[in-house]
Structures are given as C-alpha cells and as structure tokens.
PDB file of N, CA and C in Angstrom:
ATOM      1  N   UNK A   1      12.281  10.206 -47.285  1.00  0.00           N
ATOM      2  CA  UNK A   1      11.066   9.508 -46.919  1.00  0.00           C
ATOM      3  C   UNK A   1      11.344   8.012 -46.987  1.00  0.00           C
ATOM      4  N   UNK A   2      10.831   7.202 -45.648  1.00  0.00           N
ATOM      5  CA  UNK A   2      11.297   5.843 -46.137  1.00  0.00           C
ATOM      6  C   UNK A   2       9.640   5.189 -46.852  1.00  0.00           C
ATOM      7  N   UNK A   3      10.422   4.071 -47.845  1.00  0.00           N
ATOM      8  CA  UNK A   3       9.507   3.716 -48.406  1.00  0.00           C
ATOM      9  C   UNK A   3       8.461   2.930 -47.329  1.00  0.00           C
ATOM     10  N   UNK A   4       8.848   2.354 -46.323  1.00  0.00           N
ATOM     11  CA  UNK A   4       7.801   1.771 -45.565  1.00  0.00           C
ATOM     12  C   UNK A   4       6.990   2.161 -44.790  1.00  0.00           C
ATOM     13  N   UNK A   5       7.293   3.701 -44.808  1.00  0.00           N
ATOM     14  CA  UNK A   5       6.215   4.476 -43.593  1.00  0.00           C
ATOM     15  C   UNK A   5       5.369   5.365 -44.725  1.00  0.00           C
ATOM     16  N   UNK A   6       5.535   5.064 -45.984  1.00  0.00           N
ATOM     17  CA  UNK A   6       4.647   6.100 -47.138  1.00  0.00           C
ATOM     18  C   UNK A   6       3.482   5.083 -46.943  1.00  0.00           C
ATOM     19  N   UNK A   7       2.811   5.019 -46.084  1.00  0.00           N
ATOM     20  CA  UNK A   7       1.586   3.961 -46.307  1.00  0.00           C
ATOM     21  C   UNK A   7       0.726   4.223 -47.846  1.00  0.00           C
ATOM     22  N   UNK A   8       0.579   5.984 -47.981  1.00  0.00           N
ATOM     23  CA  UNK A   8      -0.342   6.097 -48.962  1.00  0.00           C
ATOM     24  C   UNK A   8      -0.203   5.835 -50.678  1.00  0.00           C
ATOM     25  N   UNK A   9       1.718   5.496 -50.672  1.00  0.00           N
ATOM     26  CA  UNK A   9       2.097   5.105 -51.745  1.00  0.00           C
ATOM     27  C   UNK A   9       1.597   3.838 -51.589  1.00  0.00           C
ATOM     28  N   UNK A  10       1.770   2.992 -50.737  1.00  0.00           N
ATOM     29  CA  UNK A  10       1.633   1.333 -50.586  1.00  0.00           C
ATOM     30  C   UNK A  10      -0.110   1.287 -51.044  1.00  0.00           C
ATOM     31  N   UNK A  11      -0.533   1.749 -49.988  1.00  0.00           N
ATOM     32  CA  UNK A  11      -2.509   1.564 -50.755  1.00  0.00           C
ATOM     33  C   UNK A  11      -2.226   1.878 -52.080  1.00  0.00           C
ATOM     34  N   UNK A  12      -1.914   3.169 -52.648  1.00  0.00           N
ATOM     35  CA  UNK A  12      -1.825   3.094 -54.225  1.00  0.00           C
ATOM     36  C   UNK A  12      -1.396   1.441 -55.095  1.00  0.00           C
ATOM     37  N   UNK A  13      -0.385   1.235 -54.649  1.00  0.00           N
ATOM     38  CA  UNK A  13       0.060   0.006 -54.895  1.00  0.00           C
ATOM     39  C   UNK A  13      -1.172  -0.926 -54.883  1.00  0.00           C
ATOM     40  N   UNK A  14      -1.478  -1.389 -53.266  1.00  0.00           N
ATOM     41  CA  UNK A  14      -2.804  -2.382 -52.893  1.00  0.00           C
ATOM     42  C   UNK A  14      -3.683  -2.094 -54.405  1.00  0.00           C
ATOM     43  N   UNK A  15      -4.334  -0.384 -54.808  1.00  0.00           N
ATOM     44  CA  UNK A  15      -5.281  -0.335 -55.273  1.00  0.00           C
ATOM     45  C   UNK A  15      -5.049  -1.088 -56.554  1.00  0.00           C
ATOM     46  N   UNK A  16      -3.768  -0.888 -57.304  1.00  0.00           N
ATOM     47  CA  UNK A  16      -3.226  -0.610 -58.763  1.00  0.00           C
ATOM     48  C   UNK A  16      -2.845  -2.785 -58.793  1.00  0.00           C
ATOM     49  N   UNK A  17      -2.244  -3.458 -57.610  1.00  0.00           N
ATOM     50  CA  UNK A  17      -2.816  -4.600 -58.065  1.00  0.00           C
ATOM     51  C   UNK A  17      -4.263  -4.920 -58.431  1.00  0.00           C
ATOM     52  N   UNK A  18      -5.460  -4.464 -57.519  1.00  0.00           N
ATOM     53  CA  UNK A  18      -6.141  -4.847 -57.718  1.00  0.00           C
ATOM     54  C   UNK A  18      -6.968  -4.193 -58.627  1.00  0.00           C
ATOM     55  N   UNK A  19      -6.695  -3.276 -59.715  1.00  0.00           N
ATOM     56  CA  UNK A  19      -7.764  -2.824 -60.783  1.00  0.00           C
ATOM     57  C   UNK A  19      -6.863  -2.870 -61.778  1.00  0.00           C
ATOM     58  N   UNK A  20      -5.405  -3.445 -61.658  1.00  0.00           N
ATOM     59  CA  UNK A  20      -4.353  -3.775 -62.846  1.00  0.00           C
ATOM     60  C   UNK A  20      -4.185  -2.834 -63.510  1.00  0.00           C
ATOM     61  N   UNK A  21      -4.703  -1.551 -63.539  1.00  0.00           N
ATOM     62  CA  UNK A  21      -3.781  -0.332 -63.927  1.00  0.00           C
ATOM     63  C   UNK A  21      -3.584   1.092 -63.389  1.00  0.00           C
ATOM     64  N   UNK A  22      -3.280   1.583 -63.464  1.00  0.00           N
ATOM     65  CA  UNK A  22      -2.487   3.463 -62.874  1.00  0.00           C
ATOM     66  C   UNK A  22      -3.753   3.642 -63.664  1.00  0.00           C
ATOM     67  N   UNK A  23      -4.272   3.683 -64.688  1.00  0.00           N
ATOM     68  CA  UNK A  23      -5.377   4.346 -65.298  1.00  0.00           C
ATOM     69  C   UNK A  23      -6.754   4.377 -64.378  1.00  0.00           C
ATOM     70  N   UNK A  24      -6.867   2.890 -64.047  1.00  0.00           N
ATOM     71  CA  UNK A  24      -8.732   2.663 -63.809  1.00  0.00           C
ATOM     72  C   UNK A  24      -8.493   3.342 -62.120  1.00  0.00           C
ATOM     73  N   UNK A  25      -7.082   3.178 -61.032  1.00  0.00           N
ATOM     74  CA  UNK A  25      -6.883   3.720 -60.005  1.00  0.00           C
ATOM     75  C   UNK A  25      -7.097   5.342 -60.309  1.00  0.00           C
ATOM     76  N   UNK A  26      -6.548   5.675 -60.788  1.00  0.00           N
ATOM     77  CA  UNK A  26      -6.700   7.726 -61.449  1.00  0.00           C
ATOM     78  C   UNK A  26      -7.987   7.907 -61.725  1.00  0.00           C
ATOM     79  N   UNK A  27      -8.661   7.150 -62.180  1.00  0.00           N
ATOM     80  CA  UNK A  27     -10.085   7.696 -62.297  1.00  0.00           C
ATOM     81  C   UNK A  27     -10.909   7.341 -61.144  1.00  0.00           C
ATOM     82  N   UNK A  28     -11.055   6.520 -60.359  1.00  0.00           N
ATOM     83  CA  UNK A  28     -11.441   5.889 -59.256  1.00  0.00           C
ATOM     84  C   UNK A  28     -10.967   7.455 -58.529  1.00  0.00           C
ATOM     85  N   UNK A  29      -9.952   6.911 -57.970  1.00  0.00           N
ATOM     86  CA  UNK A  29      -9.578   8.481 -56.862  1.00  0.00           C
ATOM     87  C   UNK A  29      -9.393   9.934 -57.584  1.00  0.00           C
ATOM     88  N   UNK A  30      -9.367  10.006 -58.732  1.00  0.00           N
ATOM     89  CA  UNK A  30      -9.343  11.241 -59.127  1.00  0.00           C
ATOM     90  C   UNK A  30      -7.489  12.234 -59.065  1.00  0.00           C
ATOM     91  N   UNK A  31      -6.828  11.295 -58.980  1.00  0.00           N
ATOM     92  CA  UNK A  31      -5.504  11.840 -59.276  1.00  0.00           C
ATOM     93  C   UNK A  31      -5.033  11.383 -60.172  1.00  0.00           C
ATOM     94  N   UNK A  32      -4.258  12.299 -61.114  1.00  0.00           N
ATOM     95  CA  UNK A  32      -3.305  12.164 -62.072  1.00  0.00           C
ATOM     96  C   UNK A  32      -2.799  11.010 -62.170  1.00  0.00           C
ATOM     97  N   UNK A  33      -2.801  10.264 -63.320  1.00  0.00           N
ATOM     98  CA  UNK A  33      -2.008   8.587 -63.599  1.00  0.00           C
ATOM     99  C   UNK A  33      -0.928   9.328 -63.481  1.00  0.00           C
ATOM    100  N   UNK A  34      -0.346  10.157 -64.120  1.00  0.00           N
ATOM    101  CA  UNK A  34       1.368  10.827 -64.123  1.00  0.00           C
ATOM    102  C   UNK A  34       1.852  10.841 -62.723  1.00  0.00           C
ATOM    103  N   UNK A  35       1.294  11.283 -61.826  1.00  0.00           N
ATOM    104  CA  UNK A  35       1.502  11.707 -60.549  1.00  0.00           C
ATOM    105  C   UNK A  35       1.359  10.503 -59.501  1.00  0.00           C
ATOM    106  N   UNK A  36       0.732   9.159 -60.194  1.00  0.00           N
ATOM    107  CA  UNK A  36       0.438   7.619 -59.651  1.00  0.00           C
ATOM    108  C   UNK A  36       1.373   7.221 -59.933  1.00  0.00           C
ATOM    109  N   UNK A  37       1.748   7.233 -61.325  1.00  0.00           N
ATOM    110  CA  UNK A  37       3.324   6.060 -62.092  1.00  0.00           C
ATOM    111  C   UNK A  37       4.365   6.824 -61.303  1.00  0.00           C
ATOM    112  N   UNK A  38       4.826   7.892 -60.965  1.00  0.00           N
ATOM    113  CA  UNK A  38       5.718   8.577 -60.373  1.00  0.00           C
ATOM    114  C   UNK A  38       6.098   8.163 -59.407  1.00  0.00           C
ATOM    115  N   UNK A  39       4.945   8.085 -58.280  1.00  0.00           N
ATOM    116  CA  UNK A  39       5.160   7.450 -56.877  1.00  0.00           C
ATOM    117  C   UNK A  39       5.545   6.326 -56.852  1.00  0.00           C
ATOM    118  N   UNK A  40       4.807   5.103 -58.124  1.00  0.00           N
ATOM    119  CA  UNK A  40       5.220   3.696 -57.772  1.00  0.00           C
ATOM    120  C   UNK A  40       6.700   3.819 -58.365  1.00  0.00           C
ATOM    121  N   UNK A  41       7.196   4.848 -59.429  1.00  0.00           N
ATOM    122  CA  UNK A  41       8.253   4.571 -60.109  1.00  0.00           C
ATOM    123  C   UNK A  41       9.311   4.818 -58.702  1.00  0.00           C
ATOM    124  N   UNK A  42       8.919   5.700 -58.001  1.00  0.00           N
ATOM    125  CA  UNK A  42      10.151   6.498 -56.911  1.00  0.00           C
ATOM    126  C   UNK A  42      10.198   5.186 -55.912  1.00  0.00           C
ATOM    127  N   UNK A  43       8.943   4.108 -55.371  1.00  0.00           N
ATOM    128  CA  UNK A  43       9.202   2.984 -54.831  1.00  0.00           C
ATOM    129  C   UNK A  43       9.846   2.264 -54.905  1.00  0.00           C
ATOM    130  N   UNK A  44       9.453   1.857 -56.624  1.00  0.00           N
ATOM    131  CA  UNK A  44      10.426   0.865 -57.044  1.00  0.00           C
ATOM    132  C   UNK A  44      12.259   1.076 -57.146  1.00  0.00           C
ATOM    133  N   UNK A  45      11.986   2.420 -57.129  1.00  0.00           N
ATOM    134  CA  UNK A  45      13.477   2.845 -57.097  1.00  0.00           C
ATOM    135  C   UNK A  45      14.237   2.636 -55.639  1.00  0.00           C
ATOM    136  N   UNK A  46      13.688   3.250 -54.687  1.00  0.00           N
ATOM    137  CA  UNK A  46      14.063   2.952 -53.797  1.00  0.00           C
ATOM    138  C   UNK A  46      13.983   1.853 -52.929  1.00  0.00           C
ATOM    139  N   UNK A  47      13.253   0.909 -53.428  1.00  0.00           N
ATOM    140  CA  UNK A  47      13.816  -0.903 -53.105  1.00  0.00           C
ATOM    141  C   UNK A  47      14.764  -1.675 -53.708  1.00  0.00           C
ATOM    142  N   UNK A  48      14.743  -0.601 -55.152  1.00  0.00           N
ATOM    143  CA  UNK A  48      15.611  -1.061 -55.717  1.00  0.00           C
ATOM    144  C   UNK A  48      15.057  -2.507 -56.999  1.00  0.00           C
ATOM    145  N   UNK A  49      13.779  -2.588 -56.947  1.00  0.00           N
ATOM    146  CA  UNK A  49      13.262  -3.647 -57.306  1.00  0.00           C
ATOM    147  C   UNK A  49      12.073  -3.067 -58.456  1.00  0.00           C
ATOM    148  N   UNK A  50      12.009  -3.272 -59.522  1.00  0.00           N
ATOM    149  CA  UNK A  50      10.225  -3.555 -59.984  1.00  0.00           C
ATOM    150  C   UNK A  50       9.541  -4.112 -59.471  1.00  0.00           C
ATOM    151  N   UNK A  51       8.503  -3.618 -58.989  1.00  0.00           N
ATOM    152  CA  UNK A  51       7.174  -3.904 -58.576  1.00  0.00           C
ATOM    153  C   UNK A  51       5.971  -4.848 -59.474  1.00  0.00           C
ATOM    154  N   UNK A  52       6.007  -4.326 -61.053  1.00  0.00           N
ATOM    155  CA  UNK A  52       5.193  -4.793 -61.752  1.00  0.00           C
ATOM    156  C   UNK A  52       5.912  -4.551 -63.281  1.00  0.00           C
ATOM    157  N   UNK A  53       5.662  -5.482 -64.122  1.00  0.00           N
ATOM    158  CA  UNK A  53       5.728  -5.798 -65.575  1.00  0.00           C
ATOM    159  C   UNK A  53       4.931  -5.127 -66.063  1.00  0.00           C
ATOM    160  N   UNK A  54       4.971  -3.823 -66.557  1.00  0.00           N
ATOM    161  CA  UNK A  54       4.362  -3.555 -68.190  1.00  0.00           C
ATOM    162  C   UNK A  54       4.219  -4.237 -69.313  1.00  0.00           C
ATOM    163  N   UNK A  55       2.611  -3.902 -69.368  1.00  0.00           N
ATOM    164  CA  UNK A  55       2.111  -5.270 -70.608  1.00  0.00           C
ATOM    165  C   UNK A  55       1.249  -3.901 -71.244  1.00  0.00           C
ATOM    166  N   UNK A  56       1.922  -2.782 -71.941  1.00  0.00           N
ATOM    167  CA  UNK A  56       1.258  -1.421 -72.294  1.00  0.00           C
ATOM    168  C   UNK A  56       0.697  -0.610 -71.331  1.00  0.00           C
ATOM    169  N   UNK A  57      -0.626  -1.090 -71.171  1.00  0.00           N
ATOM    170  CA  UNK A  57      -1.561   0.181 -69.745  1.00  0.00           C
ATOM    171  C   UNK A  57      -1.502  -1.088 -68.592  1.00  0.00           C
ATOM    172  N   UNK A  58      -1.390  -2.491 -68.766  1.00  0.00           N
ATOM    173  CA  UNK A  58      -1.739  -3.225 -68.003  1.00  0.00           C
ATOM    174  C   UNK A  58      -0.351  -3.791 -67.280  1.00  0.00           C
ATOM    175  N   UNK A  59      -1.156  -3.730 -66.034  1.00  0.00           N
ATOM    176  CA  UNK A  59       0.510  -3.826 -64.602  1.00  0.00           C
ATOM    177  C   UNK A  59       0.375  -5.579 -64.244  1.00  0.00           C
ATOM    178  N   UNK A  60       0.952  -6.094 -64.196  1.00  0.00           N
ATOM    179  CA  UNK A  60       1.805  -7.348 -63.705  1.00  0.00           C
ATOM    180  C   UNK A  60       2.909  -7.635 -62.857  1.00  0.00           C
ATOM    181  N   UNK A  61       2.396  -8.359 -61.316  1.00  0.00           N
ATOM    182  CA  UNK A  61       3.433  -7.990 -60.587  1.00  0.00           C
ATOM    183  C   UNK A  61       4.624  -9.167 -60.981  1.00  0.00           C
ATOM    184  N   UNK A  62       5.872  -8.309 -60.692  1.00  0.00           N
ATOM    185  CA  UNK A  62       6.925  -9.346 -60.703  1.00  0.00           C
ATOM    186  C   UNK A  62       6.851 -10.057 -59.662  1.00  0.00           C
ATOM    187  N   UNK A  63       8.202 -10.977 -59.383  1.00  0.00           N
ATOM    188  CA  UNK A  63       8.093 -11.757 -58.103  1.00  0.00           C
ATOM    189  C   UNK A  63       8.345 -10.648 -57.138  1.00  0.00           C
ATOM    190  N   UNK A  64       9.060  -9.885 -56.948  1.00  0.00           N
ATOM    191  CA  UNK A  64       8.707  -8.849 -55.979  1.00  0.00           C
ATOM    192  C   UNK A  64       8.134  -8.067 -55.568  1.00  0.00           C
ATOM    193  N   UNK A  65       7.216  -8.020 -56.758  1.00  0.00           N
ATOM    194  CA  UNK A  65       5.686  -7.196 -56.395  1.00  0.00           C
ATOM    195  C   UNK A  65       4.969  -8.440 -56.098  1.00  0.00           C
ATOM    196  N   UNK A  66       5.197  -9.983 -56.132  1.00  0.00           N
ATOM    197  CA  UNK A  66       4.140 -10.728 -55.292  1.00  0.00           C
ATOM    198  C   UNK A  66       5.021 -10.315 -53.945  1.00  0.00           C
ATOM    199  N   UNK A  67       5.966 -11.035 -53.610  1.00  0.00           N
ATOM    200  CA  UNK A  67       7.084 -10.554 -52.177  1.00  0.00           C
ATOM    201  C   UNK A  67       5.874  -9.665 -51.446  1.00  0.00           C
ATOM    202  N   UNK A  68       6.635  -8.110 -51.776  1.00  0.00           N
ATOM    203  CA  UNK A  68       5.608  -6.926 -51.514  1.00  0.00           C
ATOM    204  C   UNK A  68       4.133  -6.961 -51.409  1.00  0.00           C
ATOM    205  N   UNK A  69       3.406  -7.310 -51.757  1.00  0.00           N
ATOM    206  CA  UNK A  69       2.466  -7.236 -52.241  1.00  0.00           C
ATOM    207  C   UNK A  69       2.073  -8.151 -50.595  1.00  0.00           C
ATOM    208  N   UNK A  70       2.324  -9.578 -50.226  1.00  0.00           N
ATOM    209  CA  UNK A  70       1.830 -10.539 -49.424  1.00  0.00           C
ATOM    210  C   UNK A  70       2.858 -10.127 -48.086  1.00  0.00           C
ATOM    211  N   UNK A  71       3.940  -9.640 -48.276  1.00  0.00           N
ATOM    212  CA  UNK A  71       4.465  -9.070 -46.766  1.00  0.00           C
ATOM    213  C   UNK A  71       3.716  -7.488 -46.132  1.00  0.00           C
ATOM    214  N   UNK A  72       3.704  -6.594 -47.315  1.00  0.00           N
ATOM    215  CA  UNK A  72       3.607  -5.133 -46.935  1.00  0.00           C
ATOM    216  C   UNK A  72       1.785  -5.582 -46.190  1.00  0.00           C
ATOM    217  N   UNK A  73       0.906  -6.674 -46.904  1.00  0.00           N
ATOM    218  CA  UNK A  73      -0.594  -6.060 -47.242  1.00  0.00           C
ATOM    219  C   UNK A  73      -0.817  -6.050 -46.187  1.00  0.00           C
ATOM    220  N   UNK A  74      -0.465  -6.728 -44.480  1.00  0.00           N
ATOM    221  CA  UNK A  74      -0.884  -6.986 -43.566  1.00  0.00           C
ATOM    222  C   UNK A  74      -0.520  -5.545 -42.732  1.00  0.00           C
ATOM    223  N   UNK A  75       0.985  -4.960 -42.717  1.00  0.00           N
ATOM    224  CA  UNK A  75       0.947  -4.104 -42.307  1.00  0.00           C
ATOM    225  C   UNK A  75       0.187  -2.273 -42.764  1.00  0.00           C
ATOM    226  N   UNK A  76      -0.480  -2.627 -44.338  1.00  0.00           N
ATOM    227  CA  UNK A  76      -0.675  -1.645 -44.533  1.00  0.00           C
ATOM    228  C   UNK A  76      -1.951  -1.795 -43.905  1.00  0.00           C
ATOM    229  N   UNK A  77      -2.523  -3.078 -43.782  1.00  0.00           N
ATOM    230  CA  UNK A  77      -4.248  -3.247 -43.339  1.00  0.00           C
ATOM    231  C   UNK A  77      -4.381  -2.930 -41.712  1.00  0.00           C
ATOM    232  N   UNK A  78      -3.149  -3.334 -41.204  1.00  0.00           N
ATOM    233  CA  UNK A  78      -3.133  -3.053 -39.834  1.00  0.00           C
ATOM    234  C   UNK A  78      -3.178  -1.783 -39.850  1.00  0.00           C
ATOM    235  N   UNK A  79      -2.545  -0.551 -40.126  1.00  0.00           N
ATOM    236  CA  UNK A  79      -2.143   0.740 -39.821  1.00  0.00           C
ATOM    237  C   UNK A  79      -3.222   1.424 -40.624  1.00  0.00           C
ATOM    238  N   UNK A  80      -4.142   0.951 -41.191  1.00  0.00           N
ATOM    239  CA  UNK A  80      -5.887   1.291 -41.749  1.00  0.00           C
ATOM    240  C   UNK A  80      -5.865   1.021 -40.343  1.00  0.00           C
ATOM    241  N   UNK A  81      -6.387   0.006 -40.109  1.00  0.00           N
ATOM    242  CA  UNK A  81      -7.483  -0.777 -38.777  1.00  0.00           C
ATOM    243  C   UNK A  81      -6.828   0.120 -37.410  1.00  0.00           C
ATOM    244  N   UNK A  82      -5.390   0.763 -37.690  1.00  0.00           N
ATOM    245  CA  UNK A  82      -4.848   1.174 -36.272  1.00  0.00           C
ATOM    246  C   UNK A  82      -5.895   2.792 -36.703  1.00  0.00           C
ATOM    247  N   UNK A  83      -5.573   3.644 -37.486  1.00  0.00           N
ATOM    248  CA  UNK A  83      -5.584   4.977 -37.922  1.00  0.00           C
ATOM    249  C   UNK A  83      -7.051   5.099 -37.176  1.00  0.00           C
ATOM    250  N   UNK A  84      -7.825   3.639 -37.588  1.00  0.00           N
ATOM    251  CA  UNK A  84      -9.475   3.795 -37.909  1.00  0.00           C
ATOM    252  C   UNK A  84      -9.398   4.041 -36.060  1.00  0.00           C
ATOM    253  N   UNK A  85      -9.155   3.111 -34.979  1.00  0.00           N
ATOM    254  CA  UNK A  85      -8.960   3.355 -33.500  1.00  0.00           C
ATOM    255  C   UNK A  85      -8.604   4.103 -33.490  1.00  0.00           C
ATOM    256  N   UNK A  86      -7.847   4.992 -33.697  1.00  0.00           N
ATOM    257  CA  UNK A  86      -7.300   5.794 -33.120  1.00  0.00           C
ATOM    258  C   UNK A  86      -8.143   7.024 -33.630  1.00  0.00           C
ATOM    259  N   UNK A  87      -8.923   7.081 -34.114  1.00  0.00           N
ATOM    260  CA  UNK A  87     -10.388   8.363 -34.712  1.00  0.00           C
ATOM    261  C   UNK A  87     -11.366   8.078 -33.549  1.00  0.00           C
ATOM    262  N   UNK A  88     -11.987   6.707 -33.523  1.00  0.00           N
ATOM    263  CA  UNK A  88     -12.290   6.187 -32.933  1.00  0.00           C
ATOM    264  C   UNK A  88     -12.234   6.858 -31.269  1.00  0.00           C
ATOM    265  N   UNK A  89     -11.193   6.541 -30.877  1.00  0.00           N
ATOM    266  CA  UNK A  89     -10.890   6.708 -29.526  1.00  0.00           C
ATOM    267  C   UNK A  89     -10.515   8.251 -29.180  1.00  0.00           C
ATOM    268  N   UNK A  90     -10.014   9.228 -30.184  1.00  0.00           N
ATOM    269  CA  UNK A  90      -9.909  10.718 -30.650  1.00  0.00           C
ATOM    270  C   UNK A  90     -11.775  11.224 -30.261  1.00  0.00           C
ATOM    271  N   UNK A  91     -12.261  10.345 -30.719  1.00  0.00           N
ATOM    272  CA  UNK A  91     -14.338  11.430 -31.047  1.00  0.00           C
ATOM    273  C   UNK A  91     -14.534  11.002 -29.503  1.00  0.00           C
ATOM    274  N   UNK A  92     -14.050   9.814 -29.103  1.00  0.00           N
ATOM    275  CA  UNK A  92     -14.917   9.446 -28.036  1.00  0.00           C
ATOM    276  C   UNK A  92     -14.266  10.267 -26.361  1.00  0.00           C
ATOM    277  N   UNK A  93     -12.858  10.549 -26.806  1.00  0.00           N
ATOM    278  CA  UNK A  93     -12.130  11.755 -26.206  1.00  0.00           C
ATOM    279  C   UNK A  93     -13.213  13.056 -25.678  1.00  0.00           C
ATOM    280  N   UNK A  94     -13.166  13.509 -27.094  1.00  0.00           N
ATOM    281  CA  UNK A  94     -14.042  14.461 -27.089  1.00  0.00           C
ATOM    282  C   UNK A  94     -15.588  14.986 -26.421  1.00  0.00           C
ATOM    283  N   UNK A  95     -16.302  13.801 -26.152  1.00  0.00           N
ATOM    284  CA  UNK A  95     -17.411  13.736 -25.444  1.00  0.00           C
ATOM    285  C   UNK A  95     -16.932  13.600 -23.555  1.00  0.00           C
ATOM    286  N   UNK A  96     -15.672  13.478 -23.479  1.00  0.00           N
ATOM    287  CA  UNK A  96     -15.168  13.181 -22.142  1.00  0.00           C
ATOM    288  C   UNK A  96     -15.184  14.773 -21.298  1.00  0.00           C
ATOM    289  N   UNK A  97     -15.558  15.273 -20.366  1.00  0.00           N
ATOM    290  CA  UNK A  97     -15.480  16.520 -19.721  1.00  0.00           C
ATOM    291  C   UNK A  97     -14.370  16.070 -18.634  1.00  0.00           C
ATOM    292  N   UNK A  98     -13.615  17.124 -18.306  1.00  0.00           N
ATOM    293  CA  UNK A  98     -12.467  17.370 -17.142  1.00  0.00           C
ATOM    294  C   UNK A  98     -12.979  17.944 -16.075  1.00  0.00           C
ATOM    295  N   UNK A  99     -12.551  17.782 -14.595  1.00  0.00           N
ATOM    296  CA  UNK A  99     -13.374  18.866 -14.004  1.00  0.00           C
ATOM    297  C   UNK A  99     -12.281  18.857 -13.203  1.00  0.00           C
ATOM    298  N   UNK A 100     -11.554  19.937 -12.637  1.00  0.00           N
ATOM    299  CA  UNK A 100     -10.608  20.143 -11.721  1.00  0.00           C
ATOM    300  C   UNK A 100     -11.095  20.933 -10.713  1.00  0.00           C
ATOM    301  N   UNK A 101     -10.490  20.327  -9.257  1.00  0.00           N
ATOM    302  CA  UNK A 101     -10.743  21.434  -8.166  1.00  0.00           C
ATOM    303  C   UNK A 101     -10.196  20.977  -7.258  1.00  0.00           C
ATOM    304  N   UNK A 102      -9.927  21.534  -6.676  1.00  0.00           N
ATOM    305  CA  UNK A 102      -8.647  21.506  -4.986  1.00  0.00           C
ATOM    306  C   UNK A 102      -9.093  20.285  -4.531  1.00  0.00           C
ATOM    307  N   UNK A 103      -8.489  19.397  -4.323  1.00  0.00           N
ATOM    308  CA  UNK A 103      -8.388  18.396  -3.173  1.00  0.00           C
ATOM    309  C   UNK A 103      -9.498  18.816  -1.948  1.00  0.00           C
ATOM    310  N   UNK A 104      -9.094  19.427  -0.842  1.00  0.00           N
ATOM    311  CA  UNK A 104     -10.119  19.759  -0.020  1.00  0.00           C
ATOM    312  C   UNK A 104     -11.330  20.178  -0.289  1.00  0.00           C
ATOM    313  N   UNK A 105     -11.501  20.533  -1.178  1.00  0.00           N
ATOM    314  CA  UNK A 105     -12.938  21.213  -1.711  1.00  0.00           C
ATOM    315  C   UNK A 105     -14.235  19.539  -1.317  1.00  0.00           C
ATOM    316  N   UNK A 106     -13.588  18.858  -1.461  1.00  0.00           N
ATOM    317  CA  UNK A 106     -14.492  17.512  -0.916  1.00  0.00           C
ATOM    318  C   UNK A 106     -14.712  17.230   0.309  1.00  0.00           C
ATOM    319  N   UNK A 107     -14.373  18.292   1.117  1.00  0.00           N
ATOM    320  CA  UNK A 107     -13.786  18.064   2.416  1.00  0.00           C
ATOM    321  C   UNK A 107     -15.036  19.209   2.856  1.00  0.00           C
TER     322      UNK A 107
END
C-alpha cells in the first residue's frame, strides 16, 4: 500500500493533529486507539520519518509532521472535495434515462 494513496490514514493524521491525541480521535470516530497508533505507526515507518513527539497521551508534530502535515493537507482536502463530485455527479447520473432506437425509426 503506498502511503500517499491511504487517504484514510492521512485524515486520521489531519484528525489526531487537530484534537492532539489517538485517544479524543478513537472516541470521536469510534475506533480502537490501538488500531489508530498502528496505522500512524506503519506511516511513519514507511516515510521513514516520525510524524509526532510523544509527550505521554499528547501528540506533537515533529518538523516532519509540520512538512506532512502543510504539503499532504491540500491534497487530502482536494480528494474529499474530488470524492464529494464525484457522488455528486454519480446521483445526478442516476436520474438521467437512456432511450435507444434505430436510426430510421425518426424517419
């Protein structure tokens, strides 16, 4: 899996800067902190980088979780804003009818 197409690890991320811990994110969405620290741990692994400073329960980004944090946020907000069009343009599909019939038939 590459780390840049896991969008839903990255929102985890987005969320976990902004409520500063795996805890208050796990209760918010209702998944396992174990199963949250895991994902960011398998990120950070595979950038090769820490993401954030442990200060006990409370997360602190390093400089590469600022890096990350101000390069990834635009593309993760875009590919929200794309997903959201593309539902969007999917429902409005749906109300569209086809109608096929022979060429000459107009004739």
């Amino acid at each position: 899996m590459s780390t840049v197409s896991d969008l839903d690890t990255w929102r985890l991320f987005f969320k976990i800067v902004s409520r500063g811990s795996i805890a208050k994110v796990s209760e918010e969405i209702g998944v396992e902190a174990s199963s949250i620290s895991r994902r960011i741990n398998k990120l950070e692994k595979d950038l090769g980088v820490e993401l954030f400073r442990r200060k006990g329960k409370q997360l602190v980004l390093t400089s590469a979780g600022s890096v990350a944090y101000s390069r990834m946020r635009r593309i993760v907000f875009d590919a929200a804003s794309l997903f959201k069009d593309l539902q969007v343009a999917r429902d409005n599909d749906r109300d569209l009818i086809t109608i096929a019939c022979p060429i000459d038939l107009s004739e």
